[in-house]
N, C-alpha and C. Protein backbone atom coordinates (compact mmCIF):
# COMPACT_ATOMS: atom_id res chain seq x y z
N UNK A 1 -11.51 5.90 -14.49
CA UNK A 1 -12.31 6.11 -13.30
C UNK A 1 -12.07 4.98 -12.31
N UNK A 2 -12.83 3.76 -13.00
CA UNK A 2 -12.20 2.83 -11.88
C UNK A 2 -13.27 2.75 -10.66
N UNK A 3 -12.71 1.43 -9.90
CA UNK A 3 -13.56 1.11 -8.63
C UNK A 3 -13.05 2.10 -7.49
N UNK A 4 -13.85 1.36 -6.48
CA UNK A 4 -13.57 2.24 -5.06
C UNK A 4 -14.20 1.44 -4.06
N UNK A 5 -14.06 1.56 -2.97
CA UNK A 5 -14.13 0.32 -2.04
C UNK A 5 -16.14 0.65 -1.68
N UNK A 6 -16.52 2.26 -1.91
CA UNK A 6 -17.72 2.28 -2.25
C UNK A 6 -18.19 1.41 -3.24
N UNK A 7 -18.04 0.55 -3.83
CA UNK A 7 -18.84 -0.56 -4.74
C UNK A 7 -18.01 -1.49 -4.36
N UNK A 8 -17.52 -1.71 -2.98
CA UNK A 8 -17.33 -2.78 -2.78
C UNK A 8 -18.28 -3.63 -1.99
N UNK A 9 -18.88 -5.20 -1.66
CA UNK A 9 -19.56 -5.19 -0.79
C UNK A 9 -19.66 -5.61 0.51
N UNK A 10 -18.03 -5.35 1.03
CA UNK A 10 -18.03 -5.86 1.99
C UNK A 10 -17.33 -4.52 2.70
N UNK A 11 -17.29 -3.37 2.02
CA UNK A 11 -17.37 -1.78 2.54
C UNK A 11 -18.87 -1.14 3.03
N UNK A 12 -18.73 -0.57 3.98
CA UNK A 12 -20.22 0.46 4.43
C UNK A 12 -19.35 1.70 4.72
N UNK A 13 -20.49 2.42 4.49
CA UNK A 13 -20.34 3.65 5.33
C UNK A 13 -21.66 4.64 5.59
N UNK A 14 -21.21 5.67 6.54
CA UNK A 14 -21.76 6.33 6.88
C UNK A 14 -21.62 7.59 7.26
N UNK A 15 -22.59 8.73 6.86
CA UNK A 15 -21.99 9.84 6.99
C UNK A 15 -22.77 10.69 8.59
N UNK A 16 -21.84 11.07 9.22
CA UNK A 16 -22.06 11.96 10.40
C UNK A 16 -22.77 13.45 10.19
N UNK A 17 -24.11 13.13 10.49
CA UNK A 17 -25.15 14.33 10.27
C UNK A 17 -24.23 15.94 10.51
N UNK A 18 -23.99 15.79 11.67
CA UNK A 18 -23.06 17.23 12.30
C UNK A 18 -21.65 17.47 10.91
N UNK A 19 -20.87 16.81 10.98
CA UNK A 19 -19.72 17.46 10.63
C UNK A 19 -19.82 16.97 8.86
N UNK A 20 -21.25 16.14 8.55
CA UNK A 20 -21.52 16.17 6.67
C UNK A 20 -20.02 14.79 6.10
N UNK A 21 -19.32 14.34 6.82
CA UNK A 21 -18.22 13.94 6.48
C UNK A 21 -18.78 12.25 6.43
N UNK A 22 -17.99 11.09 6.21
CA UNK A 22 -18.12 9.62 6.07
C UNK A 22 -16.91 9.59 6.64
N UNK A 23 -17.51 8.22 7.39
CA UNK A 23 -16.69 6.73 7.57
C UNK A 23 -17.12 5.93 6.66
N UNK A 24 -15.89 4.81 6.96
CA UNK A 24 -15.68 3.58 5.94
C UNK A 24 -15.83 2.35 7.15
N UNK A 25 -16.09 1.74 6.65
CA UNK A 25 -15.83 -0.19 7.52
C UNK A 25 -15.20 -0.79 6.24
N UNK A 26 -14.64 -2.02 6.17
CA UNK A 26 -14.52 -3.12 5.75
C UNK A 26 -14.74 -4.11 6.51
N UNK A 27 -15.78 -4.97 5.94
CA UNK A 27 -15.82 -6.24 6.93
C UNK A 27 -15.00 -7.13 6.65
N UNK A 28 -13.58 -6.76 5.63
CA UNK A 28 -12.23 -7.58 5.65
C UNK A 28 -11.74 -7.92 6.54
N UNK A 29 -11.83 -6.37 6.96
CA UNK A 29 -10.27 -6.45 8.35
C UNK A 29 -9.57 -4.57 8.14
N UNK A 30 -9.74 -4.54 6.48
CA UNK A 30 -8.92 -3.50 6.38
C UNK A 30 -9.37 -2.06 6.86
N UNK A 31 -8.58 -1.08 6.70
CA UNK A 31 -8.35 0.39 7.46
C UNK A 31 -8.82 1.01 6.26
N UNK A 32 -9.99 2.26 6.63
CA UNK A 32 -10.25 2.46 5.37
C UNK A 32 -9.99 4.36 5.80
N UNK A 33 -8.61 4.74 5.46
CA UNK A 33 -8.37 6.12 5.46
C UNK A 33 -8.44 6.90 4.86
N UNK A 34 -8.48 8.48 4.81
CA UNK A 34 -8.45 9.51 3.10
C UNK A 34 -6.34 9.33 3.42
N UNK A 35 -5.76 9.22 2.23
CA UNK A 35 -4.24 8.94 1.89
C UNK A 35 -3.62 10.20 2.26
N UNK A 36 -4.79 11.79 1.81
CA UNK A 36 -4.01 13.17 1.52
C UNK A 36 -4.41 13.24 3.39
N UNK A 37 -5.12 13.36 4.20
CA UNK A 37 -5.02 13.63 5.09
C UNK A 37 -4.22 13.20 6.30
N UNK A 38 -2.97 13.65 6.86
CA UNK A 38 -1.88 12.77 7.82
C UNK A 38 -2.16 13.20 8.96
N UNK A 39 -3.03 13.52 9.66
CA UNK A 39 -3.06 13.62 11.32
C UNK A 39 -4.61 12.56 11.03
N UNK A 40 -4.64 11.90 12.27
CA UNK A 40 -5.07 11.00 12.82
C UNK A 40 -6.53 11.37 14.37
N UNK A 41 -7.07 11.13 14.42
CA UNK A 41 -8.33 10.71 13.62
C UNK A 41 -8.84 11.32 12.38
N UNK A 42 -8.31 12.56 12.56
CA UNK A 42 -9.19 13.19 10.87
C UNK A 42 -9.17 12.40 9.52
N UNK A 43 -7.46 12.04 9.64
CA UNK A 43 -7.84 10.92 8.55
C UNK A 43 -9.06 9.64 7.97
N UNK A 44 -9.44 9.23 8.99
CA UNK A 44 -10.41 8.75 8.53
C UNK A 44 -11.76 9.13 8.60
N UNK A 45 -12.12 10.28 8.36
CA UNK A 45 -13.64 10.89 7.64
C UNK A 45 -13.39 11.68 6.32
N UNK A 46 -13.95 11.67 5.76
CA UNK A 46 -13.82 12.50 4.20
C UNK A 46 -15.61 12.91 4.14
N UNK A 47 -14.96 14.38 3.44
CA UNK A 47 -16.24 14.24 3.03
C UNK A 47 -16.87 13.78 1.43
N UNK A 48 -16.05 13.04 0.92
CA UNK A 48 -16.14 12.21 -0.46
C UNK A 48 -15.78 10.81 -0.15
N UNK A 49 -17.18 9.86 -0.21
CA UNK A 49 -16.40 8.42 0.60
C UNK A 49 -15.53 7.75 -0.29
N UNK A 50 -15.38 8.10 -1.63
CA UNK A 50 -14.50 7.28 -2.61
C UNK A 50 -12.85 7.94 -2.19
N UNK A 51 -13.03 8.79 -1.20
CA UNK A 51 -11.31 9.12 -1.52
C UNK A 51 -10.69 7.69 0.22
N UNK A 52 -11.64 7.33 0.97
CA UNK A 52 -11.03 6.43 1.76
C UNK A 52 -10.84 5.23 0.82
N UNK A 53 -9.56 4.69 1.60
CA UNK A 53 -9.17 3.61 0.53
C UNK A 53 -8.36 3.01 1.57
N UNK A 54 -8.09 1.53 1.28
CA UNK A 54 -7.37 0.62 2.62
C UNK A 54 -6.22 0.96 2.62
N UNK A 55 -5.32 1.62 3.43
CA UNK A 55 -4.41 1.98 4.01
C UNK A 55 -3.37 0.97 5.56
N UNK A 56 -4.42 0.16 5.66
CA UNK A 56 -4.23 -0.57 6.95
C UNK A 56 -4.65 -1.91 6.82
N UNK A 57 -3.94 -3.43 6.63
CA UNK A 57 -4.31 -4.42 6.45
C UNK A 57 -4.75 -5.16 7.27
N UNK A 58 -6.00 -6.25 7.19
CA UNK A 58 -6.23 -6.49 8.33
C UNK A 58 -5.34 -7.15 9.73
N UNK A 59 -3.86 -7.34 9.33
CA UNK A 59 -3.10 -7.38 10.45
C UNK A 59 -2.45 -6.18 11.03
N UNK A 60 -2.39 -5.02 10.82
CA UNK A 60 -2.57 -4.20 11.38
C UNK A 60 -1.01 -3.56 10.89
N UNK A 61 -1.05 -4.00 9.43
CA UNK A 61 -0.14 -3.64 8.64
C UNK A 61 -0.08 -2.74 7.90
N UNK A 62 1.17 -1.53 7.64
CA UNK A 62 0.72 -1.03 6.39
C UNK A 62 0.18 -1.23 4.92
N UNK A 63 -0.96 -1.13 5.03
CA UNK A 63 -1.23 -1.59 3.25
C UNK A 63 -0.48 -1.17 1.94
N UNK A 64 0.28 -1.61 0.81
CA UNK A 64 0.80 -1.04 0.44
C UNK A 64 -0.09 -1.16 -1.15
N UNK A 65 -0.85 -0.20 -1.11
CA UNK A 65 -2.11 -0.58 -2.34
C UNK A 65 -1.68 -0.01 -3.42
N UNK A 66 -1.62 -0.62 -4.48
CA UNK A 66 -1.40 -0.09 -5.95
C UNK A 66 -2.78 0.39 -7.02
N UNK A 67 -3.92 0.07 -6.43
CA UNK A 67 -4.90 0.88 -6.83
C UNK A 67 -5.57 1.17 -5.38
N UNK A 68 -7.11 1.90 -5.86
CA UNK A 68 -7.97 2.57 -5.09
C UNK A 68 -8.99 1.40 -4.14
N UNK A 69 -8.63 -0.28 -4.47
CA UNK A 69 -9.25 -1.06 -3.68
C UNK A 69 -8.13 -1.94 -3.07
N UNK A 70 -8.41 -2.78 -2.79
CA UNK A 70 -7.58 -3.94 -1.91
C UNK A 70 -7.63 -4.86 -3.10
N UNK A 71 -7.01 -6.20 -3.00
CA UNK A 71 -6.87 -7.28 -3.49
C UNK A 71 -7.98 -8.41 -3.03
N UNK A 72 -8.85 -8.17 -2.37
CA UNK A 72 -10.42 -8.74 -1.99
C UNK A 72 -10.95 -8.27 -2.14
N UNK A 73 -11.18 -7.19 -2.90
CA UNK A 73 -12.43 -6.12 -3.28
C UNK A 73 -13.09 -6.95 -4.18
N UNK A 74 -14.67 -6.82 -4.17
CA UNK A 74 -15.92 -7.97 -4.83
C UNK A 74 -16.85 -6.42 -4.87
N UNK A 75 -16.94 -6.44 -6.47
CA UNK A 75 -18.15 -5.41 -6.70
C UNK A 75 -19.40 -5.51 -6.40
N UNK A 76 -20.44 -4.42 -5.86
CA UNK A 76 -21.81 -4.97 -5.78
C UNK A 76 -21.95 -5.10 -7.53
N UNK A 77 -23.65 -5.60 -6.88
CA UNK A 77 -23.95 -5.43 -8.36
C UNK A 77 -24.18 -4.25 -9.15
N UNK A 78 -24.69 -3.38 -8.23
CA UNK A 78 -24.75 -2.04 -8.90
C UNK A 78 -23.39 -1.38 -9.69
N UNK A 79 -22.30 -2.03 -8.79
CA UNK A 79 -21.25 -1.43 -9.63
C UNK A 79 -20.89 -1.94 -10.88
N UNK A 80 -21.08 -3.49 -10.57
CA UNK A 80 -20.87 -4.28 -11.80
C UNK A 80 -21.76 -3.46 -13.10
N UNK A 81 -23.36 -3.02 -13.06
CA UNK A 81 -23.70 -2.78 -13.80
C UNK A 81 -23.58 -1.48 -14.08
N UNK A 82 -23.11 -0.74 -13.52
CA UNK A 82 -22.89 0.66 -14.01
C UNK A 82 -21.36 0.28 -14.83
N UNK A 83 -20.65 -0.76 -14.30
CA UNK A 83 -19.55 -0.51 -15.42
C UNK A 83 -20.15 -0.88 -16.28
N UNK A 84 -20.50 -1.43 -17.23
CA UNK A 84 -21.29 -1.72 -17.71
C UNK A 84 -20.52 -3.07 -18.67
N UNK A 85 -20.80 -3.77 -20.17
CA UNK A 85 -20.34 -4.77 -20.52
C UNK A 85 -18.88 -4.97 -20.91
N UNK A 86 -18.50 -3.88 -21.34
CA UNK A 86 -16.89 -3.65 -21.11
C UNK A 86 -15.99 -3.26 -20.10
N UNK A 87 -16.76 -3.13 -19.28
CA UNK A 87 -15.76 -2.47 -18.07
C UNK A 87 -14.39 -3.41 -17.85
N UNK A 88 -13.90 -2.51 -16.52
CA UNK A 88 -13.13 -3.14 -16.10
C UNK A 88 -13.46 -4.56 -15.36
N UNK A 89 -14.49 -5.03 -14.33
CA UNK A 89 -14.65 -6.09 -13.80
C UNK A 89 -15.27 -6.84 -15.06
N UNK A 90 -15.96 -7.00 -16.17
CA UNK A 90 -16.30 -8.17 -17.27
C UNK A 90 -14.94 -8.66 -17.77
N UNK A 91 -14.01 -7.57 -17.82
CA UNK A 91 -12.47 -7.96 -19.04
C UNK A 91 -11.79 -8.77 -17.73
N UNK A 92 -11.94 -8.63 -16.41
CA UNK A 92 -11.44 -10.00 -15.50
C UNK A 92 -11.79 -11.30 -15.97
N UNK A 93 -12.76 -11.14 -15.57
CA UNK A 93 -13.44 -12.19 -15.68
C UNK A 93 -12.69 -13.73 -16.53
């Protein structure tokens, strides 16, 4: 399963009453797009906020991400504790 920039805490979002869909922020820097969608603006609303994922670095680079977060991704705590004592973020540690 794995993280997602939704348990990250320096990700928000918000979903647009009318069209039911989310945005992403990062207060990184980074671009937070859906990957399967390629026309532009649509790409960035989903209506599942775990499928945006940084696509765009904060220099205005392609991101070239090998998982579903960035390399500064910091879990809340909620995520921390839903993984729970084995997860993936304790075996970092």
């Amino acid at each position: 399963m794995g993280f997602h920039c939704t348990d990250c805490i320096f990700a928000s979002f918000a979903r647009n009453k009318k069209s039911g869909k989310y945005r992403g922020a990062c207060s990184r820097g980074f671009t937070l797009t859906d990957p399967h969608v390629h026309t532009s603006p649509d790409d960035h609303f989903s209506e599942d906020p775990r499928n945006l994922v940084p696509t765009v670095d904060p220099f205005g680079e392609e991101y070239l991400r090998t998982s579903n977060v960035c390399d500064r991704f910091h879990p809340s705590e909620e995520a921390q504790a839903h993984e729970g004592a084995h997860g993936w973020w304790h075996a970092r540690l």
